[in-house]
Structure formats: C-alpha cells, structure tokens
PDB file of N, CA and C in Angstrom:
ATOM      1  N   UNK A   1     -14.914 -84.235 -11.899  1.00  0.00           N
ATOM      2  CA  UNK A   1     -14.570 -82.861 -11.662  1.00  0.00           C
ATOM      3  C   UNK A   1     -13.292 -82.510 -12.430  1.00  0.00           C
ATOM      4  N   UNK A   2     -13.335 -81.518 -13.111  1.00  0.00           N
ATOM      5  CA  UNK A   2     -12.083 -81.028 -13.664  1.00  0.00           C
ATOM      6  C   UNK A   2     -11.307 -79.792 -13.229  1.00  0.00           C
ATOM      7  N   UNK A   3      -9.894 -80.451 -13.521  1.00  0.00           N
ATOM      8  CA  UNK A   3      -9.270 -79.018 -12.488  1.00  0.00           C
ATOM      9  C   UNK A   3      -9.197 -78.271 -13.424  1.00  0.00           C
ATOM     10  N   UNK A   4      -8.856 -76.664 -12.977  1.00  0.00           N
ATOM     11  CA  UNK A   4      -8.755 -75.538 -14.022  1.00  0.00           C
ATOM     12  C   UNK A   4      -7.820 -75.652 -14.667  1.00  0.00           C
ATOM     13  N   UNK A   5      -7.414 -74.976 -16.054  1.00  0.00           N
ATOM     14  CA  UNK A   5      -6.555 -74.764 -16.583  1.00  0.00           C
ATOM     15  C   UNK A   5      -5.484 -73.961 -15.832  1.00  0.00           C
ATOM     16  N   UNK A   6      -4.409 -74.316 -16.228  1.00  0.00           N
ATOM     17  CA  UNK A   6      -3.228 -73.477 -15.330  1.00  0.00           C
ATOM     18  C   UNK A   6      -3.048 -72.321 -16.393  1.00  0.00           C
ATOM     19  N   UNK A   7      -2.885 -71.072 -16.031  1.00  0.00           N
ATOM     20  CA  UNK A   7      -2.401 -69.950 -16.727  1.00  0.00           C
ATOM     21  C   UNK A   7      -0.976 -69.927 -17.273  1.00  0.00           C
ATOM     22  N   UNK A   8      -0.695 -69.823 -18.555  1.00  0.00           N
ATOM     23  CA  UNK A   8       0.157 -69.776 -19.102  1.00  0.00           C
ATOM     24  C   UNK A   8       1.501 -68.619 -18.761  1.00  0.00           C
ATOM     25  N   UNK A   9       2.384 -68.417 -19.202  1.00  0.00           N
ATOM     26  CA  UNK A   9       3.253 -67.867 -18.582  1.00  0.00           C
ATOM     27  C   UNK A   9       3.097 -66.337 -19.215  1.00  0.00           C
ATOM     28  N   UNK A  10       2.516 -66.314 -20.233  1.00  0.00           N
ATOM     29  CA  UNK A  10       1.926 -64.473 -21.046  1.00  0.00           C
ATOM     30  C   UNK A  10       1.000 -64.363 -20.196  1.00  0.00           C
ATOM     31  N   UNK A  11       0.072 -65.253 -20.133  1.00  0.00           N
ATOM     32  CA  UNK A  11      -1.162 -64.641 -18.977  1.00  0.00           C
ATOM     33  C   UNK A  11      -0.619 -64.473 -17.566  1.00  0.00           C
ATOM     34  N   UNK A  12      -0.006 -65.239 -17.124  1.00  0.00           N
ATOM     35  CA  UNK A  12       0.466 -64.507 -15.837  1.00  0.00           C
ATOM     36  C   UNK A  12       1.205 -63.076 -15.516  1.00  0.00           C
ATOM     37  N   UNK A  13       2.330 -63.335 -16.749  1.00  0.00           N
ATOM     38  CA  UNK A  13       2.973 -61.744 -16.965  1.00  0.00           C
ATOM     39  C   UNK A  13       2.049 -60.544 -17.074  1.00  0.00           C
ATOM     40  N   UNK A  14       0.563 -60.679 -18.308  1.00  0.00           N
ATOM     41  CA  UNK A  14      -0.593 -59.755 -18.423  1.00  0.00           C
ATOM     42  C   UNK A  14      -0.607 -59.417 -17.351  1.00  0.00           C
ATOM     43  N   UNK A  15      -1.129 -60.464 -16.668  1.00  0.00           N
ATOM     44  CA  UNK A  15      -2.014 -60.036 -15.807  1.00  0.00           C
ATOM     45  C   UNK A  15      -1.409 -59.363 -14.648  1.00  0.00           C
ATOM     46  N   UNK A  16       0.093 -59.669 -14.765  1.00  0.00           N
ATOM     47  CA  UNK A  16       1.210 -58.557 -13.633  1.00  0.00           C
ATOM     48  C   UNK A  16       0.770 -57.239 -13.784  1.00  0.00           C
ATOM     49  N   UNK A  17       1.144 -57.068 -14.763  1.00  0.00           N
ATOM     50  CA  UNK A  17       1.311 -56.186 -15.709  1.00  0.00           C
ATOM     51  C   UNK A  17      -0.445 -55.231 -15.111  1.00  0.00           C
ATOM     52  N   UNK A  18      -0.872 -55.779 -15.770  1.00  0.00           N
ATOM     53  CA  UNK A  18      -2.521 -55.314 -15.078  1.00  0.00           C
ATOM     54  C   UNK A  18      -2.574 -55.052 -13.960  1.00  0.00           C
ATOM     55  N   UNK A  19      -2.673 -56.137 -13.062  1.00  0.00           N
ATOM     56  CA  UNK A  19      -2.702 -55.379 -11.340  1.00  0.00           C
ATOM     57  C   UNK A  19      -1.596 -54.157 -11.277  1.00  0.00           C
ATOM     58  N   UNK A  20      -0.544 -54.164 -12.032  1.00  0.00           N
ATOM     59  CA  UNK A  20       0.667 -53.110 -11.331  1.00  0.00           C
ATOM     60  C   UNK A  20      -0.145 -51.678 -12.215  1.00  0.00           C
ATOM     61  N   UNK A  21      -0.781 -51.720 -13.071  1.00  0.00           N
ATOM     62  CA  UNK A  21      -1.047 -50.862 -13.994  1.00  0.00           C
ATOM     63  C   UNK A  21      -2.764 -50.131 -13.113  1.00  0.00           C
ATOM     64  N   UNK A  22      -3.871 -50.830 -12.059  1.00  0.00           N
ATOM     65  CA  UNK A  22      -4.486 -50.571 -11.336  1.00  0.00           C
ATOM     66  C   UNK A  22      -3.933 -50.160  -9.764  1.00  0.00           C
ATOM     67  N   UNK A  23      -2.744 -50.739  -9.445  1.00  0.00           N
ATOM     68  CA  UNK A  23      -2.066 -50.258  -8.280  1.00  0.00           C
ATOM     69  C   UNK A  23      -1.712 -48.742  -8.559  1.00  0.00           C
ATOM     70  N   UNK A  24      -1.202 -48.457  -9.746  1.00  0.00           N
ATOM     71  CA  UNK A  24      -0.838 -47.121 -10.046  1.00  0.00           C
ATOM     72  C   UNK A  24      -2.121 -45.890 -10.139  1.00  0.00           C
ATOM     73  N   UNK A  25      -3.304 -46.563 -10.521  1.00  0.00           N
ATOM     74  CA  UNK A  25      -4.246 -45.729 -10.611  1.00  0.00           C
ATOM     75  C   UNK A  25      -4.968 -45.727  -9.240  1.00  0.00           C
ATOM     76  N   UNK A  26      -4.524 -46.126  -8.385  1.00  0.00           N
ATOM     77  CA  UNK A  26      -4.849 -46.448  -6.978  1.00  0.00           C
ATOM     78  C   UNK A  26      -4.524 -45.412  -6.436  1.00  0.00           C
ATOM     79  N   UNK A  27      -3.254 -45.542  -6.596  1.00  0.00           N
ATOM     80  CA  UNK A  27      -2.012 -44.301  -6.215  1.00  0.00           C
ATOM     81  C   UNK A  27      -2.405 -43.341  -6.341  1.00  0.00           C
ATOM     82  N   UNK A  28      -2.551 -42.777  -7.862  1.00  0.00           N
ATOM     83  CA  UNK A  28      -2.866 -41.798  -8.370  1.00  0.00           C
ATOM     84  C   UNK A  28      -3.919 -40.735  -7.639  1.00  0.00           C
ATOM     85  N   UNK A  29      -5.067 -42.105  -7.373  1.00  0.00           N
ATOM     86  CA  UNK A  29      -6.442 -41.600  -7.113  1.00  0.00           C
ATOM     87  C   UNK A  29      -5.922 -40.936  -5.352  1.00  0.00           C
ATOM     88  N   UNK A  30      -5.419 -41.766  -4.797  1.00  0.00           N
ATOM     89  CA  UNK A  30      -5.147 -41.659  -3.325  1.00  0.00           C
ATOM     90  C   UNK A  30      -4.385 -40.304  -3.002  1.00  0.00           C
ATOM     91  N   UNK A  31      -3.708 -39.922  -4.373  1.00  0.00           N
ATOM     92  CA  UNK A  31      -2.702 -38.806  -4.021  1.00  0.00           C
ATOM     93  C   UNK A  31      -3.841 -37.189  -4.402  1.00  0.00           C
ATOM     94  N   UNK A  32      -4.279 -37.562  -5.326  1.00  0.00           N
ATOM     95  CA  UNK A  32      -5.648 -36.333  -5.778  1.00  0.00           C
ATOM     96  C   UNK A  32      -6.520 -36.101  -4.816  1.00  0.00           C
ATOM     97  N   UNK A  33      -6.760 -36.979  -3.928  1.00  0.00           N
ATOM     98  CA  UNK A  33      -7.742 -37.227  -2.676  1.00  0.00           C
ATOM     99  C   UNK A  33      -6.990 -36.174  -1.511  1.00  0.00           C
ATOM    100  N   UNK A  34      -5.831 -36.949  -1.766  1.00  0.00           N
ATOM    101  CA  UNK A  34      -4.953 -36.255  -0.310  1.00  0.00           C
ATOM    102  C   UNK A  34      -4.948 -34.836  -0.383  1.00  0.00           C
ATOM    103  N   UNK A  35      -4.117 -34.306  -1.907  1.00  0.00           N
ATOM    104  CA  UNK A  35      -4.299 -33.038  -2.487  1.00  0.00           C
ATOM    105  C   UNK A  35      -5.676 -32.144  -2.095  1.00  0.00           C
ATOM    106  N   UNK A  36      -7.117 -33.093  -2.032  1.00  0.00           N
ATOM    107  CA  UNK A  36      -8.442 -32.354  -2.046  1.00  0.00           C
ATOM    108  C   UNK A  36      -8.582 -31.689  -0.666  1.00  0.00           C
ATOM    109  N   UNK A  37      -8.107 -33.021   0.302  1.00  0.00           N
ATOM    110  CA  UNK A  37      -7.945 -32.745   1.609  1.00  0.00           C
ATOM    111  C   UNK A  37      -7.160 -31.664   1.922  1.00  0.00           C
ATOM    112  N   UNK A  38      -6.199 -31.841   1.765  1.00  0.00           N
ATOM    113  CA  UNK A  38      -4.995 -30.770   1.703  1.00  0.00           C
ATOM    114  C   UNK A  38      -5.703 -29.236   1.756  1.00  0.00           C
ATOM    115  N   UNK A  39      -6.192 -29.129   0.939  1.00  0.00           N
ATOM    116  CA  UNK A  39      -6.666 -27.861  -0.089  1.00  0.00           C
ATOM    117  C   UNK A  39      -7.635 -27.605   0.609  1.00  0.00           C
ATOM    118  N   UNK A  40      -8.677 -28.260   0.758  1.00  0.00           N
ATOM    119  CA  UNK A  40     -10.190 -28.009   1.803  1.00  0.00           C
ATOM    120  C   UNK A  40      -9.904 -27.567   3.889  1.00  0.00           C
ATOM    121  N   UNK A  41      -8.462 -28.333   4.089  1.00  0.00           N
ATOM    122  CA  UNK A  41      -8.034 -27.889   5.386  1.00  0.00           C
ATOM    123  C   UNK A  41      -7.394 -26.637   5.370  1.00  0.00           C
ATOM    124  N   UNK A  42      -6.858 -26.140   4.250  1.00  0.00           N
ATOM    125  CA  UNK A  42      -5.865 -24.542   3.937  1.00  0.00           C
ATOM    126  C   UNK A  42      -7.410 -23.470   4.065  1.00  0.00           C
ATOM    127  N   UNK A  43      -8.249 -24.240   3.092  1.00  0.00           N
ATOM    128  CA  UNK A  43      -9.389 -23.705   3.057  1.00  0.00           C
ATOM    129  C   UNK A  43     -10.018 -22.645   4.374  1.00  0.00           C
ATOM    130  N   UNK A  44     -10.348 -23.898   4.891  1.00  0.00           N
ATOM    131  CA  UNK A  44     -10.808 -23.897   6.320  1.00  0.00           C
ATOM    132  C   UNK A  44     -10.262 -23.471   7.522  1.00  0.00           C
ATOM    133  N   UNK A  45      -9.042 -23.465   7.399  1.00  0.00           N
ATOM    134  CA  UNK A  45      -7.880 -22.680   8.092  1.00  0.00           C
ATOM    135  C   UNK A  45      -7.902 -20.971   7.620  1.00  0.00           C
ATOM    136  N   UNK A  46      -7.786 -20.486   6.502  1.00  0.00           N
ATOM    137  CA  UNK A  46      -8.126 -19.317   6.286  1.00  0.00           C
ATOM    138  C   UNK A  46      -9.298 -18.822   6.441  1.00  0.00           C
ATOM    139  N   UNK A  47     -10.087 -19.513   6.073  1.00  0.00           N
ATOM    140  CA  UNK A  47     -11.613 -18.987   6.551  1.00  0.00           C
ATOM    141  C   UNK A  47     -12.055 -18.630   8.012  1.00  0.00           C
ATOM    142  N   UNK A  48     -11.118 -19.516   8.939  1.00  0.00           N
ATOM    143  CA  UNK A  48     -11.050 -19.254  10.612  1.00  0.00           C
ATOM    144  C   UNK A  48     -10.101 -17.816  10.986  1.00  0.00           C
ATOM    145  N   UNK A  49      -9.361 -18.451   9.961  1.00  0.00           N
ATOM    146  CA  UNK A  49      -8.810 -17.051  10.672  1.00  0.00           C
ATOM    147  C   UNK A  49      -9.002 -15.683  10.040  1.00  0.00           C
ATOM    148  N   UNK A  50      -9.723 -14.993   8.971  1.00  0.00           N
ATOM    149  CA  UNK A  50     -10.181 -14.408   8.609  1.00  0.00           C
ATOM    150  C   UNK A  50     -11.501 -13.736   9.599  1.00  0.00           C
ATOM    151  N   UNK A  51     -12.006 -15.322   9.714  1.00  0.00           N
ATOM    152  CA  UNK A  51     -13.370 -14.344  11.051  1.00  0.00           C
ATOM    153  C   UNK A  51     -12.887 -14.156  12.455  1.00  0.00           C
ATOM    154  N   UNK A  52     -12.035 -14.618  12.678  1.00  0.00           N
ATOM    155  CA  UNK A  52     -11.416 -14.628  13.637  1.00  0.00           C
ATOM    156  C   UNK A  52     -10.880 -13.037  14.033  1.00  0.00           C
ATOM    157  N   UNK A  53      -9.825 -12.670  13.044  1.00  0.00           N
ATOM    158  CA  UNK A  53      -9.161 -11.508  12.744  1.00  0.00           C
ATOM    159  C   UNK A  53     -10.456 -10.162  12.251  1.00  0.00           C
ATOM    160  N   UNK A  54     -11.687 -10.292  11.886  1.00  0.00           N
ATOM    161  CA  UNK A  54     -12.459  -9.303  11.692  1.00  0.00           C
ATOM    162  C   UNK A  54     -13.263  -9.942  12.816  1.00  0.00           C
ATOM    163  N   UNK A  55     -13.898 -10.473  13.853  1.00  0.00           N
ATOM    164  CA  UNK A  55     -14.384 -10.496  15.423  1.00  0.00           C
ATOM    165  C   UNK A  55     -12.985  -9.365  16.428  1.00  0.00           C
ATOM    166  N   UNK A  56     -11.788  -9.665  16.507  1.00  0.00           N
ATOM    167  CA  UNK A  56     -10.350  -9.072  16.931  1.00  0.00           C
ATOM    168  C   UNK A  56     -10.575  -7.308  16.612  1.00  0.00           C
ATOM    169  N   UNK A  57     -11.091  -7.386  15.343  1.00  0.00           N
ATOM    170  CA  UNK A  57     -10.906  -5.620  14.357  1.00  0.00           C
ATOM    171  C   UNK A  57     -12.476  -5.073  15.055  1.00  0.00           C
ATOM    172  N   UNK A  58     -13.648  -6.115  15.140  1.00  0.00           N
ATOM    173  CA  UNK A  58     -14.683  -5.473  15.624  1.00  0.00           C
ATOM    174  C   UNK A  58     -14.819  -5.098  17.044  1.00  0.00           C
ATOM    175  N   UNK A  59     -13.844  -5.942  18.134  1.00  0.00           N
ATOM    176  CA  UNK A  59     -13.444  -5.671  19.068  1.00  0.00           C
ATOM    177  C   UNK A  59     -12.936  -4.770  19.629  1.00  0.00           C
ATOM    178  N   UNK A  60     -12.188  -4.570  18.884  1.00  0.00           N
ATOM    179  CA  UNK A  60     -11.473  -3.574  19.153  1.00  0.00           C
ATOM    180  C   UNK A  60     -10.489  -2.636  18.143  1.00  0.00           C
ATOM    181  N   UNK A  61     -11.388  -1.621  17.265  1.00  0.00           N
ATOM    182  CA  UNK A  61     -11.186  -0.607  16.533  1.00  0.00           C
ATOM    183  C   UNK A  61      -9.791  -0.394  16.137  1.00  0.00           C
ATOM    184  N   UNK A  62      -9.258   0.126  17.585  1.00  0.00           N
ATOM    185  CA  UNK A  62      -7.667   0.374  16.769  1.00  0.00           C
ATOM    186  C   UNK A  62      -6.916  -0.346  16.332  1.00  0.00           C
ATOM    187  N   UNK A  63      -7.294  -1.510  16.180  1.00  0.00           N
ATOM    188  CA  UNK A  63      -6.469  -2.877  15.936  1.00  0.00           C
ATOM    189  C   UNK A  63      -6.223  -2.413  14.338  1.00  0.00           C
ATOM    190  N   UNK A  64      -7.006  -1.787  13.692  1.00  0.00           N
ATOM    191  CA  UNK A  64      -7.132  -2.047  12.141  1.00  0.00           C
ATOM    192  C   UNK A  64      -5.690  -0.587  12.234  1.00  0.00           C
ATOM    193  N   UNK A  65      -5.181   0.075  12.631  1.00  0.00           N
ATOM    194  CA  UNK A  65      -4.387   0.748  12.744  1.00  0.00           C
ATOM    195  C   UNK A  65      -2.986   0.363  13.212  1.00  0.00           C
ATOM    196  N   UNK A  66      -3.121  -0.801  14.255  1.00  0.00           N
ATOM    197  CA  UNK A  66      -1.531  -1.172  15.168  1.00  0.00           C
ATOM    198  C   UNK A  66      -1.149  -2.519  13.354  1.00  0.00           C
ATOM    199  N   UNK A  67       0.356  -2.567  14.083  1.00  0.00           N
ATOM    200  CA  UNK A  67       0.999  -3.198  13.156  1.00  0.00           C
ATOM    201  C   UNK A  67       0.980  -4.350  13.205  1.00  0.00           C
ATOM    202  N   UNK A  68       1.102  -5.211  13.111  1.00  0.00           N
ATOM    203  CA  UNK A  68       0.926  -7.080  13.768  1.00  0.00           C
ATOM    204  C   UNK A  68       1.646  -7.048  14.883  1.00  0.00           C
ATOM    205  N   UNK A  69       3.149  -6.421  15.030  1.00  0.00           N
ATOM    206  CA  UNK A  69       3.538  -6.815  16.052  1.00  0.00           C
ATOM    207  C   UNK A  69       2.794  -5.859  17.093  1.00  0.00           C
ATOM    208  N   UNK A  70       2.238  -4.600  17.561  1.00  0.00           N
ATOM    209  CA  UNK A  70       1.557  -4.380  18.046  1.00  0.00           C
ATOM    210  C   UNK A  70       0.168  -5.085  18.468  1.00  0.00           C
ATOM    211  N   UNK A  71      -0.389  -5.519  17.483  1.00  0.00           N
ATOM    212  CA  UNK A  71      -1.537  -6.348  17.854  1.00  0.00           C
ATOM    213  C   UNK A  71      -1.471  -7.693  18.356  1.00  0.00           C
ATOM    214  N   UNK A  72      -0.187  -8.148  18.084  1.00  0.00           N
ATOM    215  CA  UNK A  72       0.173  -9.338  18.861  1.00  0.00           C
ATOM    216  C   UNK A  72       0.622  -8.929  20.325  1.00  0.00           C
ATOM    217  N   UNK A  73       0.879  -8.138  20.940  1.00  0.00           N
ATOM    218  CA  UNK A  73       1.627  -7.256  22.315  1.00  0.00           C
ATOM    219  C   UNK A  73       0.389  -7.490  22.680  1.00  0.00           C
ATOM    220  N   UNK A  74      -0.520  -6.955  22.404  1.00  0.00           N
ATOM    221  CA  UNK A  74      -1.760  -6.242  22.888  1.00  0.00           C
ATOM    222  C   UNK A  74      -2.729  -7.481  23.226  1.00  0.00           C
ATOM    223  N   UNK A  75      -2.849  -8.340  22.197  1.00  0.00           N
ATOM    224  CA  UNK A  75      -3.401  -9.591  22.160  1.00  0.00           C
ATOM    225  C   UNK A  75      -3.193 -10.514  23.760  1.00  0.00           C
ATOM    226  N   UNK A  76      -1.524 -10.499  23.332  1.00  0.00           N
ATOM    227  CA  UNK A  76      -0.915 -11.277  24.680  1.00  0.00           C
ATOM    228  C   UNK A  76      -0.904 -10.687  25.853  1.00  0.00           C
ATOM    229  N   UNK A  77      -0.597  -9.443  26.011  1.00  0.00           N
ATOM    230  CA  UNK A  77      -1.795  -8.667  27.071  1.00  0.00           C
ATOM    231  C   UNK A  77      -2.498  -9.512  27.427  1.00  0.00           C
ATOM    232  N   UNK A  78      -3.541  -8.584  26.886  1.00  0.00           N
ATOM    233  CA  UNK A  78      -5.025  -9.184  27.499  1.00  0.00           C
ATOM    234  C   UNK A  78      -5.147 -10.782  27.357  1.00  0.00           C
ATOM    235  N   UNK A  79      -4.401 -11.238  26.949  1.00  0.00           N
ATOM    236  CA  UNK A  79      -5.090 -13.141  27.333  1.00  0.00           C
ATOM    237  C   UNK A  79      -3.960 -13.633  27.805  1.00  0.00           C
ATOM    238  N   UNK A  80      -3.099 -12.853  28.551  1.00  0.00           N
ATOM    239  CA  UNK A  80      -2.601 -13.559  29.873  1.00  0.00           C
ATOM    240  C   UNK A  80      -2.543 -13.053  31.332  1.00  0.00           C
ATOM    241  N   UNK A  81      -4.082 -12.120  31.238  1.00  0.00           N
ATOM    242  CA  UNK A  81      -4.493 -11.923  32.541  1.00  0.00           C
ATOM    243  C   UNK A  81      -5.679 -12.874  33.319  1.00  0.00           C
ATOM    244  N   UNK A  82      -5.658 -12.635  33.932  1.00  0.00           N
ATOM    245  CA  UNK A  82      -6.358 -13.594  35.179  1.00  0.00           C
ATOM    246  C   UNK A  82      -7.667 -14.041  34.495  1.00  0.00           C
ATOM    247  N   UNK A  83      -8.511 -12.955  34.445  1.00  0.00           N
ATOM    248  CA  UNK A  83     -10.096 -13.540  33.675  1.00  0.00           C
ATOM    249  C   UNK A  83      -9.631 -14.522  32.487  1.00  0.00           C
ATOM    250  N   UNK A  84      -8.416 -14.320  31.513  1.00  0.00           N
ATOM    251  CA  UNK A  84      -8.844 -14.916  30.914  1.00  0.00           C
ATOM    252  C   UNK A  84      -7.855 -16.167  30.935  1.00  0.00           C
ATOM    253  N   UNK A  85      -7.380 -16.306  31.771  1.00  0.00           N
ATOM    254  CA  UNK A  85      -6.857 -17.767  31.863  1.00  0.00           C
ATOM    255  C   UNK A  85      -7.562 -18.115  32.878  1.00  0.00           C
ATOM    256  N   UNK A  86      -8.639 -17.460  33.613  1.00  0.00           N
ATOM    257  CA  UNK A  86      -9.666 -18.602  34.274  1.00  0.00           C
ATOM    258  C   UNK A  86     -10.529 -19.394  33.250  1.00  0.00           C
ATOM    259  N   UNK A  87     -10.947 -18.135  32.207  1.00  0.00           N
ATOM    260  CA  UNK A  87     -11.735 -18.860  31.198  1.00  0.00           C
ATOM    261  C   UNK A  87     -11.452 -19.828  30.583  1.00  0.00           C
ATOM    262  N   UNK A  88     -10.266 -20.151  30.034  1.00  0.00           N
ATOM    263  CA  UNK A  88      -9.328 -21.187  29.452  1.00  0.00           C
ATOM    264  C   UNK A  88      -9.580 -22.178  29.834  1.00  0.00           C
ATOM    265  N   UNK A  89      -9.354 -21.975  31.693  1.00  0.00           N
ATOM    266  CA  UNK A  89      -8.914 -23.325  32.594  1.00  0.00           C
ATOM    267  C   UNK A  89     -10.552 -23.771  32.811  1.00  0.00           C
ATOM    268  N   UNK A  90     -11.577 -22.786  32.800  1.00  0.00           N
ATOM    269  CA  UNK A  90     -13.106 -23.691  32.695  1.00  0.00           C
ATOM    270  C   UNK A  90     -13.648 -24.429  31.629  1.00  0.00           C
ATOM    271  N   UNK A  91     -12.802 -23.656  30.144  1.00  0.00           N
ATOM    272  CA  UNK A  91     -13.123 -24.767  28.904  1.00  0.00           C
ATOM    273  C   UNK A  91     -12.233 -25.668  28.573  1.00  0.00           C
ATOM    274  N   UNK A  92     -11.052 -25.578  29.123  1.00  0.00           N
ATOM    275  CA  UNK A  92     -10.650 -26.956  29.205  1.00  0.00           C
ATOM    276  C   UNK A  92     -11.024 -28.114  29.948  1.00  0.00           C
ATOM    277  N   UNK A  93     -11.311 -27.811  31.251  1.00  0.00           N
ATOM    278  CA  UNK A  93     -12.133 -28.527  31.768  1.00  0.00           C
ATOM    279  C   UNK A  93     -13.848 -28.815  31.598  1.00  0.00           C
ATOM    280  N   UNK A  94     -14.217 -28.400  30.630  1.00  0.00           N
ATOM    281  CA  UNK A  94     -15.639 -28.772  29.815  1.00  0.00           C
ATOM    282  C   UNK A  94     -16.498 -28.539  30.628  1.00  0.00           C
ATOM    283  N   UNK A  95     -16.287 -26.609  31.229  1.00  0.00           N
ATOM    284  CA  UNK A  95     -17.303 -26.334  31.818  1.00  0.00           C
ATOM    285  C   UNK A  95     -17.825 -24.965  30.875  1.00  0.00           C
ATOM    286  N   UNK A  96     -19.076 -24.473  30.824  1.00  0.00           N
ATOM    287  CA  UNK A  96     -19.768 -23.693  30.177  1.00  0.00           C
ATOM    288  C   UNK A  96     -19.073 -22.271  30.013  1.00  0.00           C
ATOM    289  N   UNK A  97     -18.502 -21.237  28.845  1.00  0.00           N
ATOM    290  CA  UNK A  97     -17.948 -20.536  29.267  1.00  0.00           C
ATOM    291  C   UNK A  97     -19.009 -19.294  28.740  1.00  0.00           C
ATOM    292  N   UNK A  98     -19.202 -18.305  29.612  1.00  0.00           N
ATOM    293  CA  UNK A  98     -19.804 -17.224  29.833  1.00  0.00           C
ATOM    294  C   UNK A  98     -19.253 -15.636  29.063  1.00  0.00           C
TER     295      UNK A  98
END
C-alpha cells in the first residue's frame, strides 16, 4: 500500500487561496439571496396593505376624503369597542370569526 503524496507548500497555499476565493462567492451568493428575500417581504408587505387600505376606502366612503390622522381616530374608534375586541379575543383564541 502506498501512502499519498504530501502536498507541497504552493499547493497548499493554492488551494487556500481557492477555498477563500469559493467562501467569498458563498457570501456573495448568500447576501443576493437575502437582498431577494428582503425585496419579496417589502413586496408583500405593500401589497397587504394596499388591499387592506382599498377594503378600509370600500368600507367606508369618506375615508378617501379624512386625512390619515383622521382615519387613524376613526379607525381606533371603532376597533376599540366592545364587538370588536370580542372578535379579536375569539381569533386569538382560534375560534371561527363571523
């Protein structure tokens, strides 16, 4: 049986050199990924709240007239009365909401 050749001291350096040169494209790749993510959750975040905010305008008409801070008054109103913090407290508790 013969043992392997031992790697010389250029081939070991290469080959540093190499893995550190695939660690970087590792990186690279991992950070473009994150970026995609990034970008697809902003995405998806505007897209919610867009239907969100035209369900709010179809609701209720004058909304497309009050100012934000008006429509935020009005908002908090109505969802911190009774019906609707019962509703809350039945879907948090993972019961069917009506």
């Amino acid at each position: 049986m013969t043992k392997p050749r031992e790697k010389t001291h250029e081939e070991l350096t290469a080959e540093i050199e190499q893995n550190k040169k695939k660690i970087r494209q590792f990186e690279n790749r991992e950070k473009m990924l994150r970026q995609k993510l990034s970008k697809e959750e902003r995405r998806t975040r505007s897209h919610r709240l867009i239907v969100r905010g035209a369900v709010f305008e179809s609701i209720v008409p004058e909304a497309k007239s009050m100012t934000d801070e008006e429509a935020a008054a009005f908002l908090w109103l109505a969802l911190t009365g009774t019906e609707a913090r019962e509703y809350l407290k039945k879907r948090a508790e993972g019961g069917k909401s009506e």
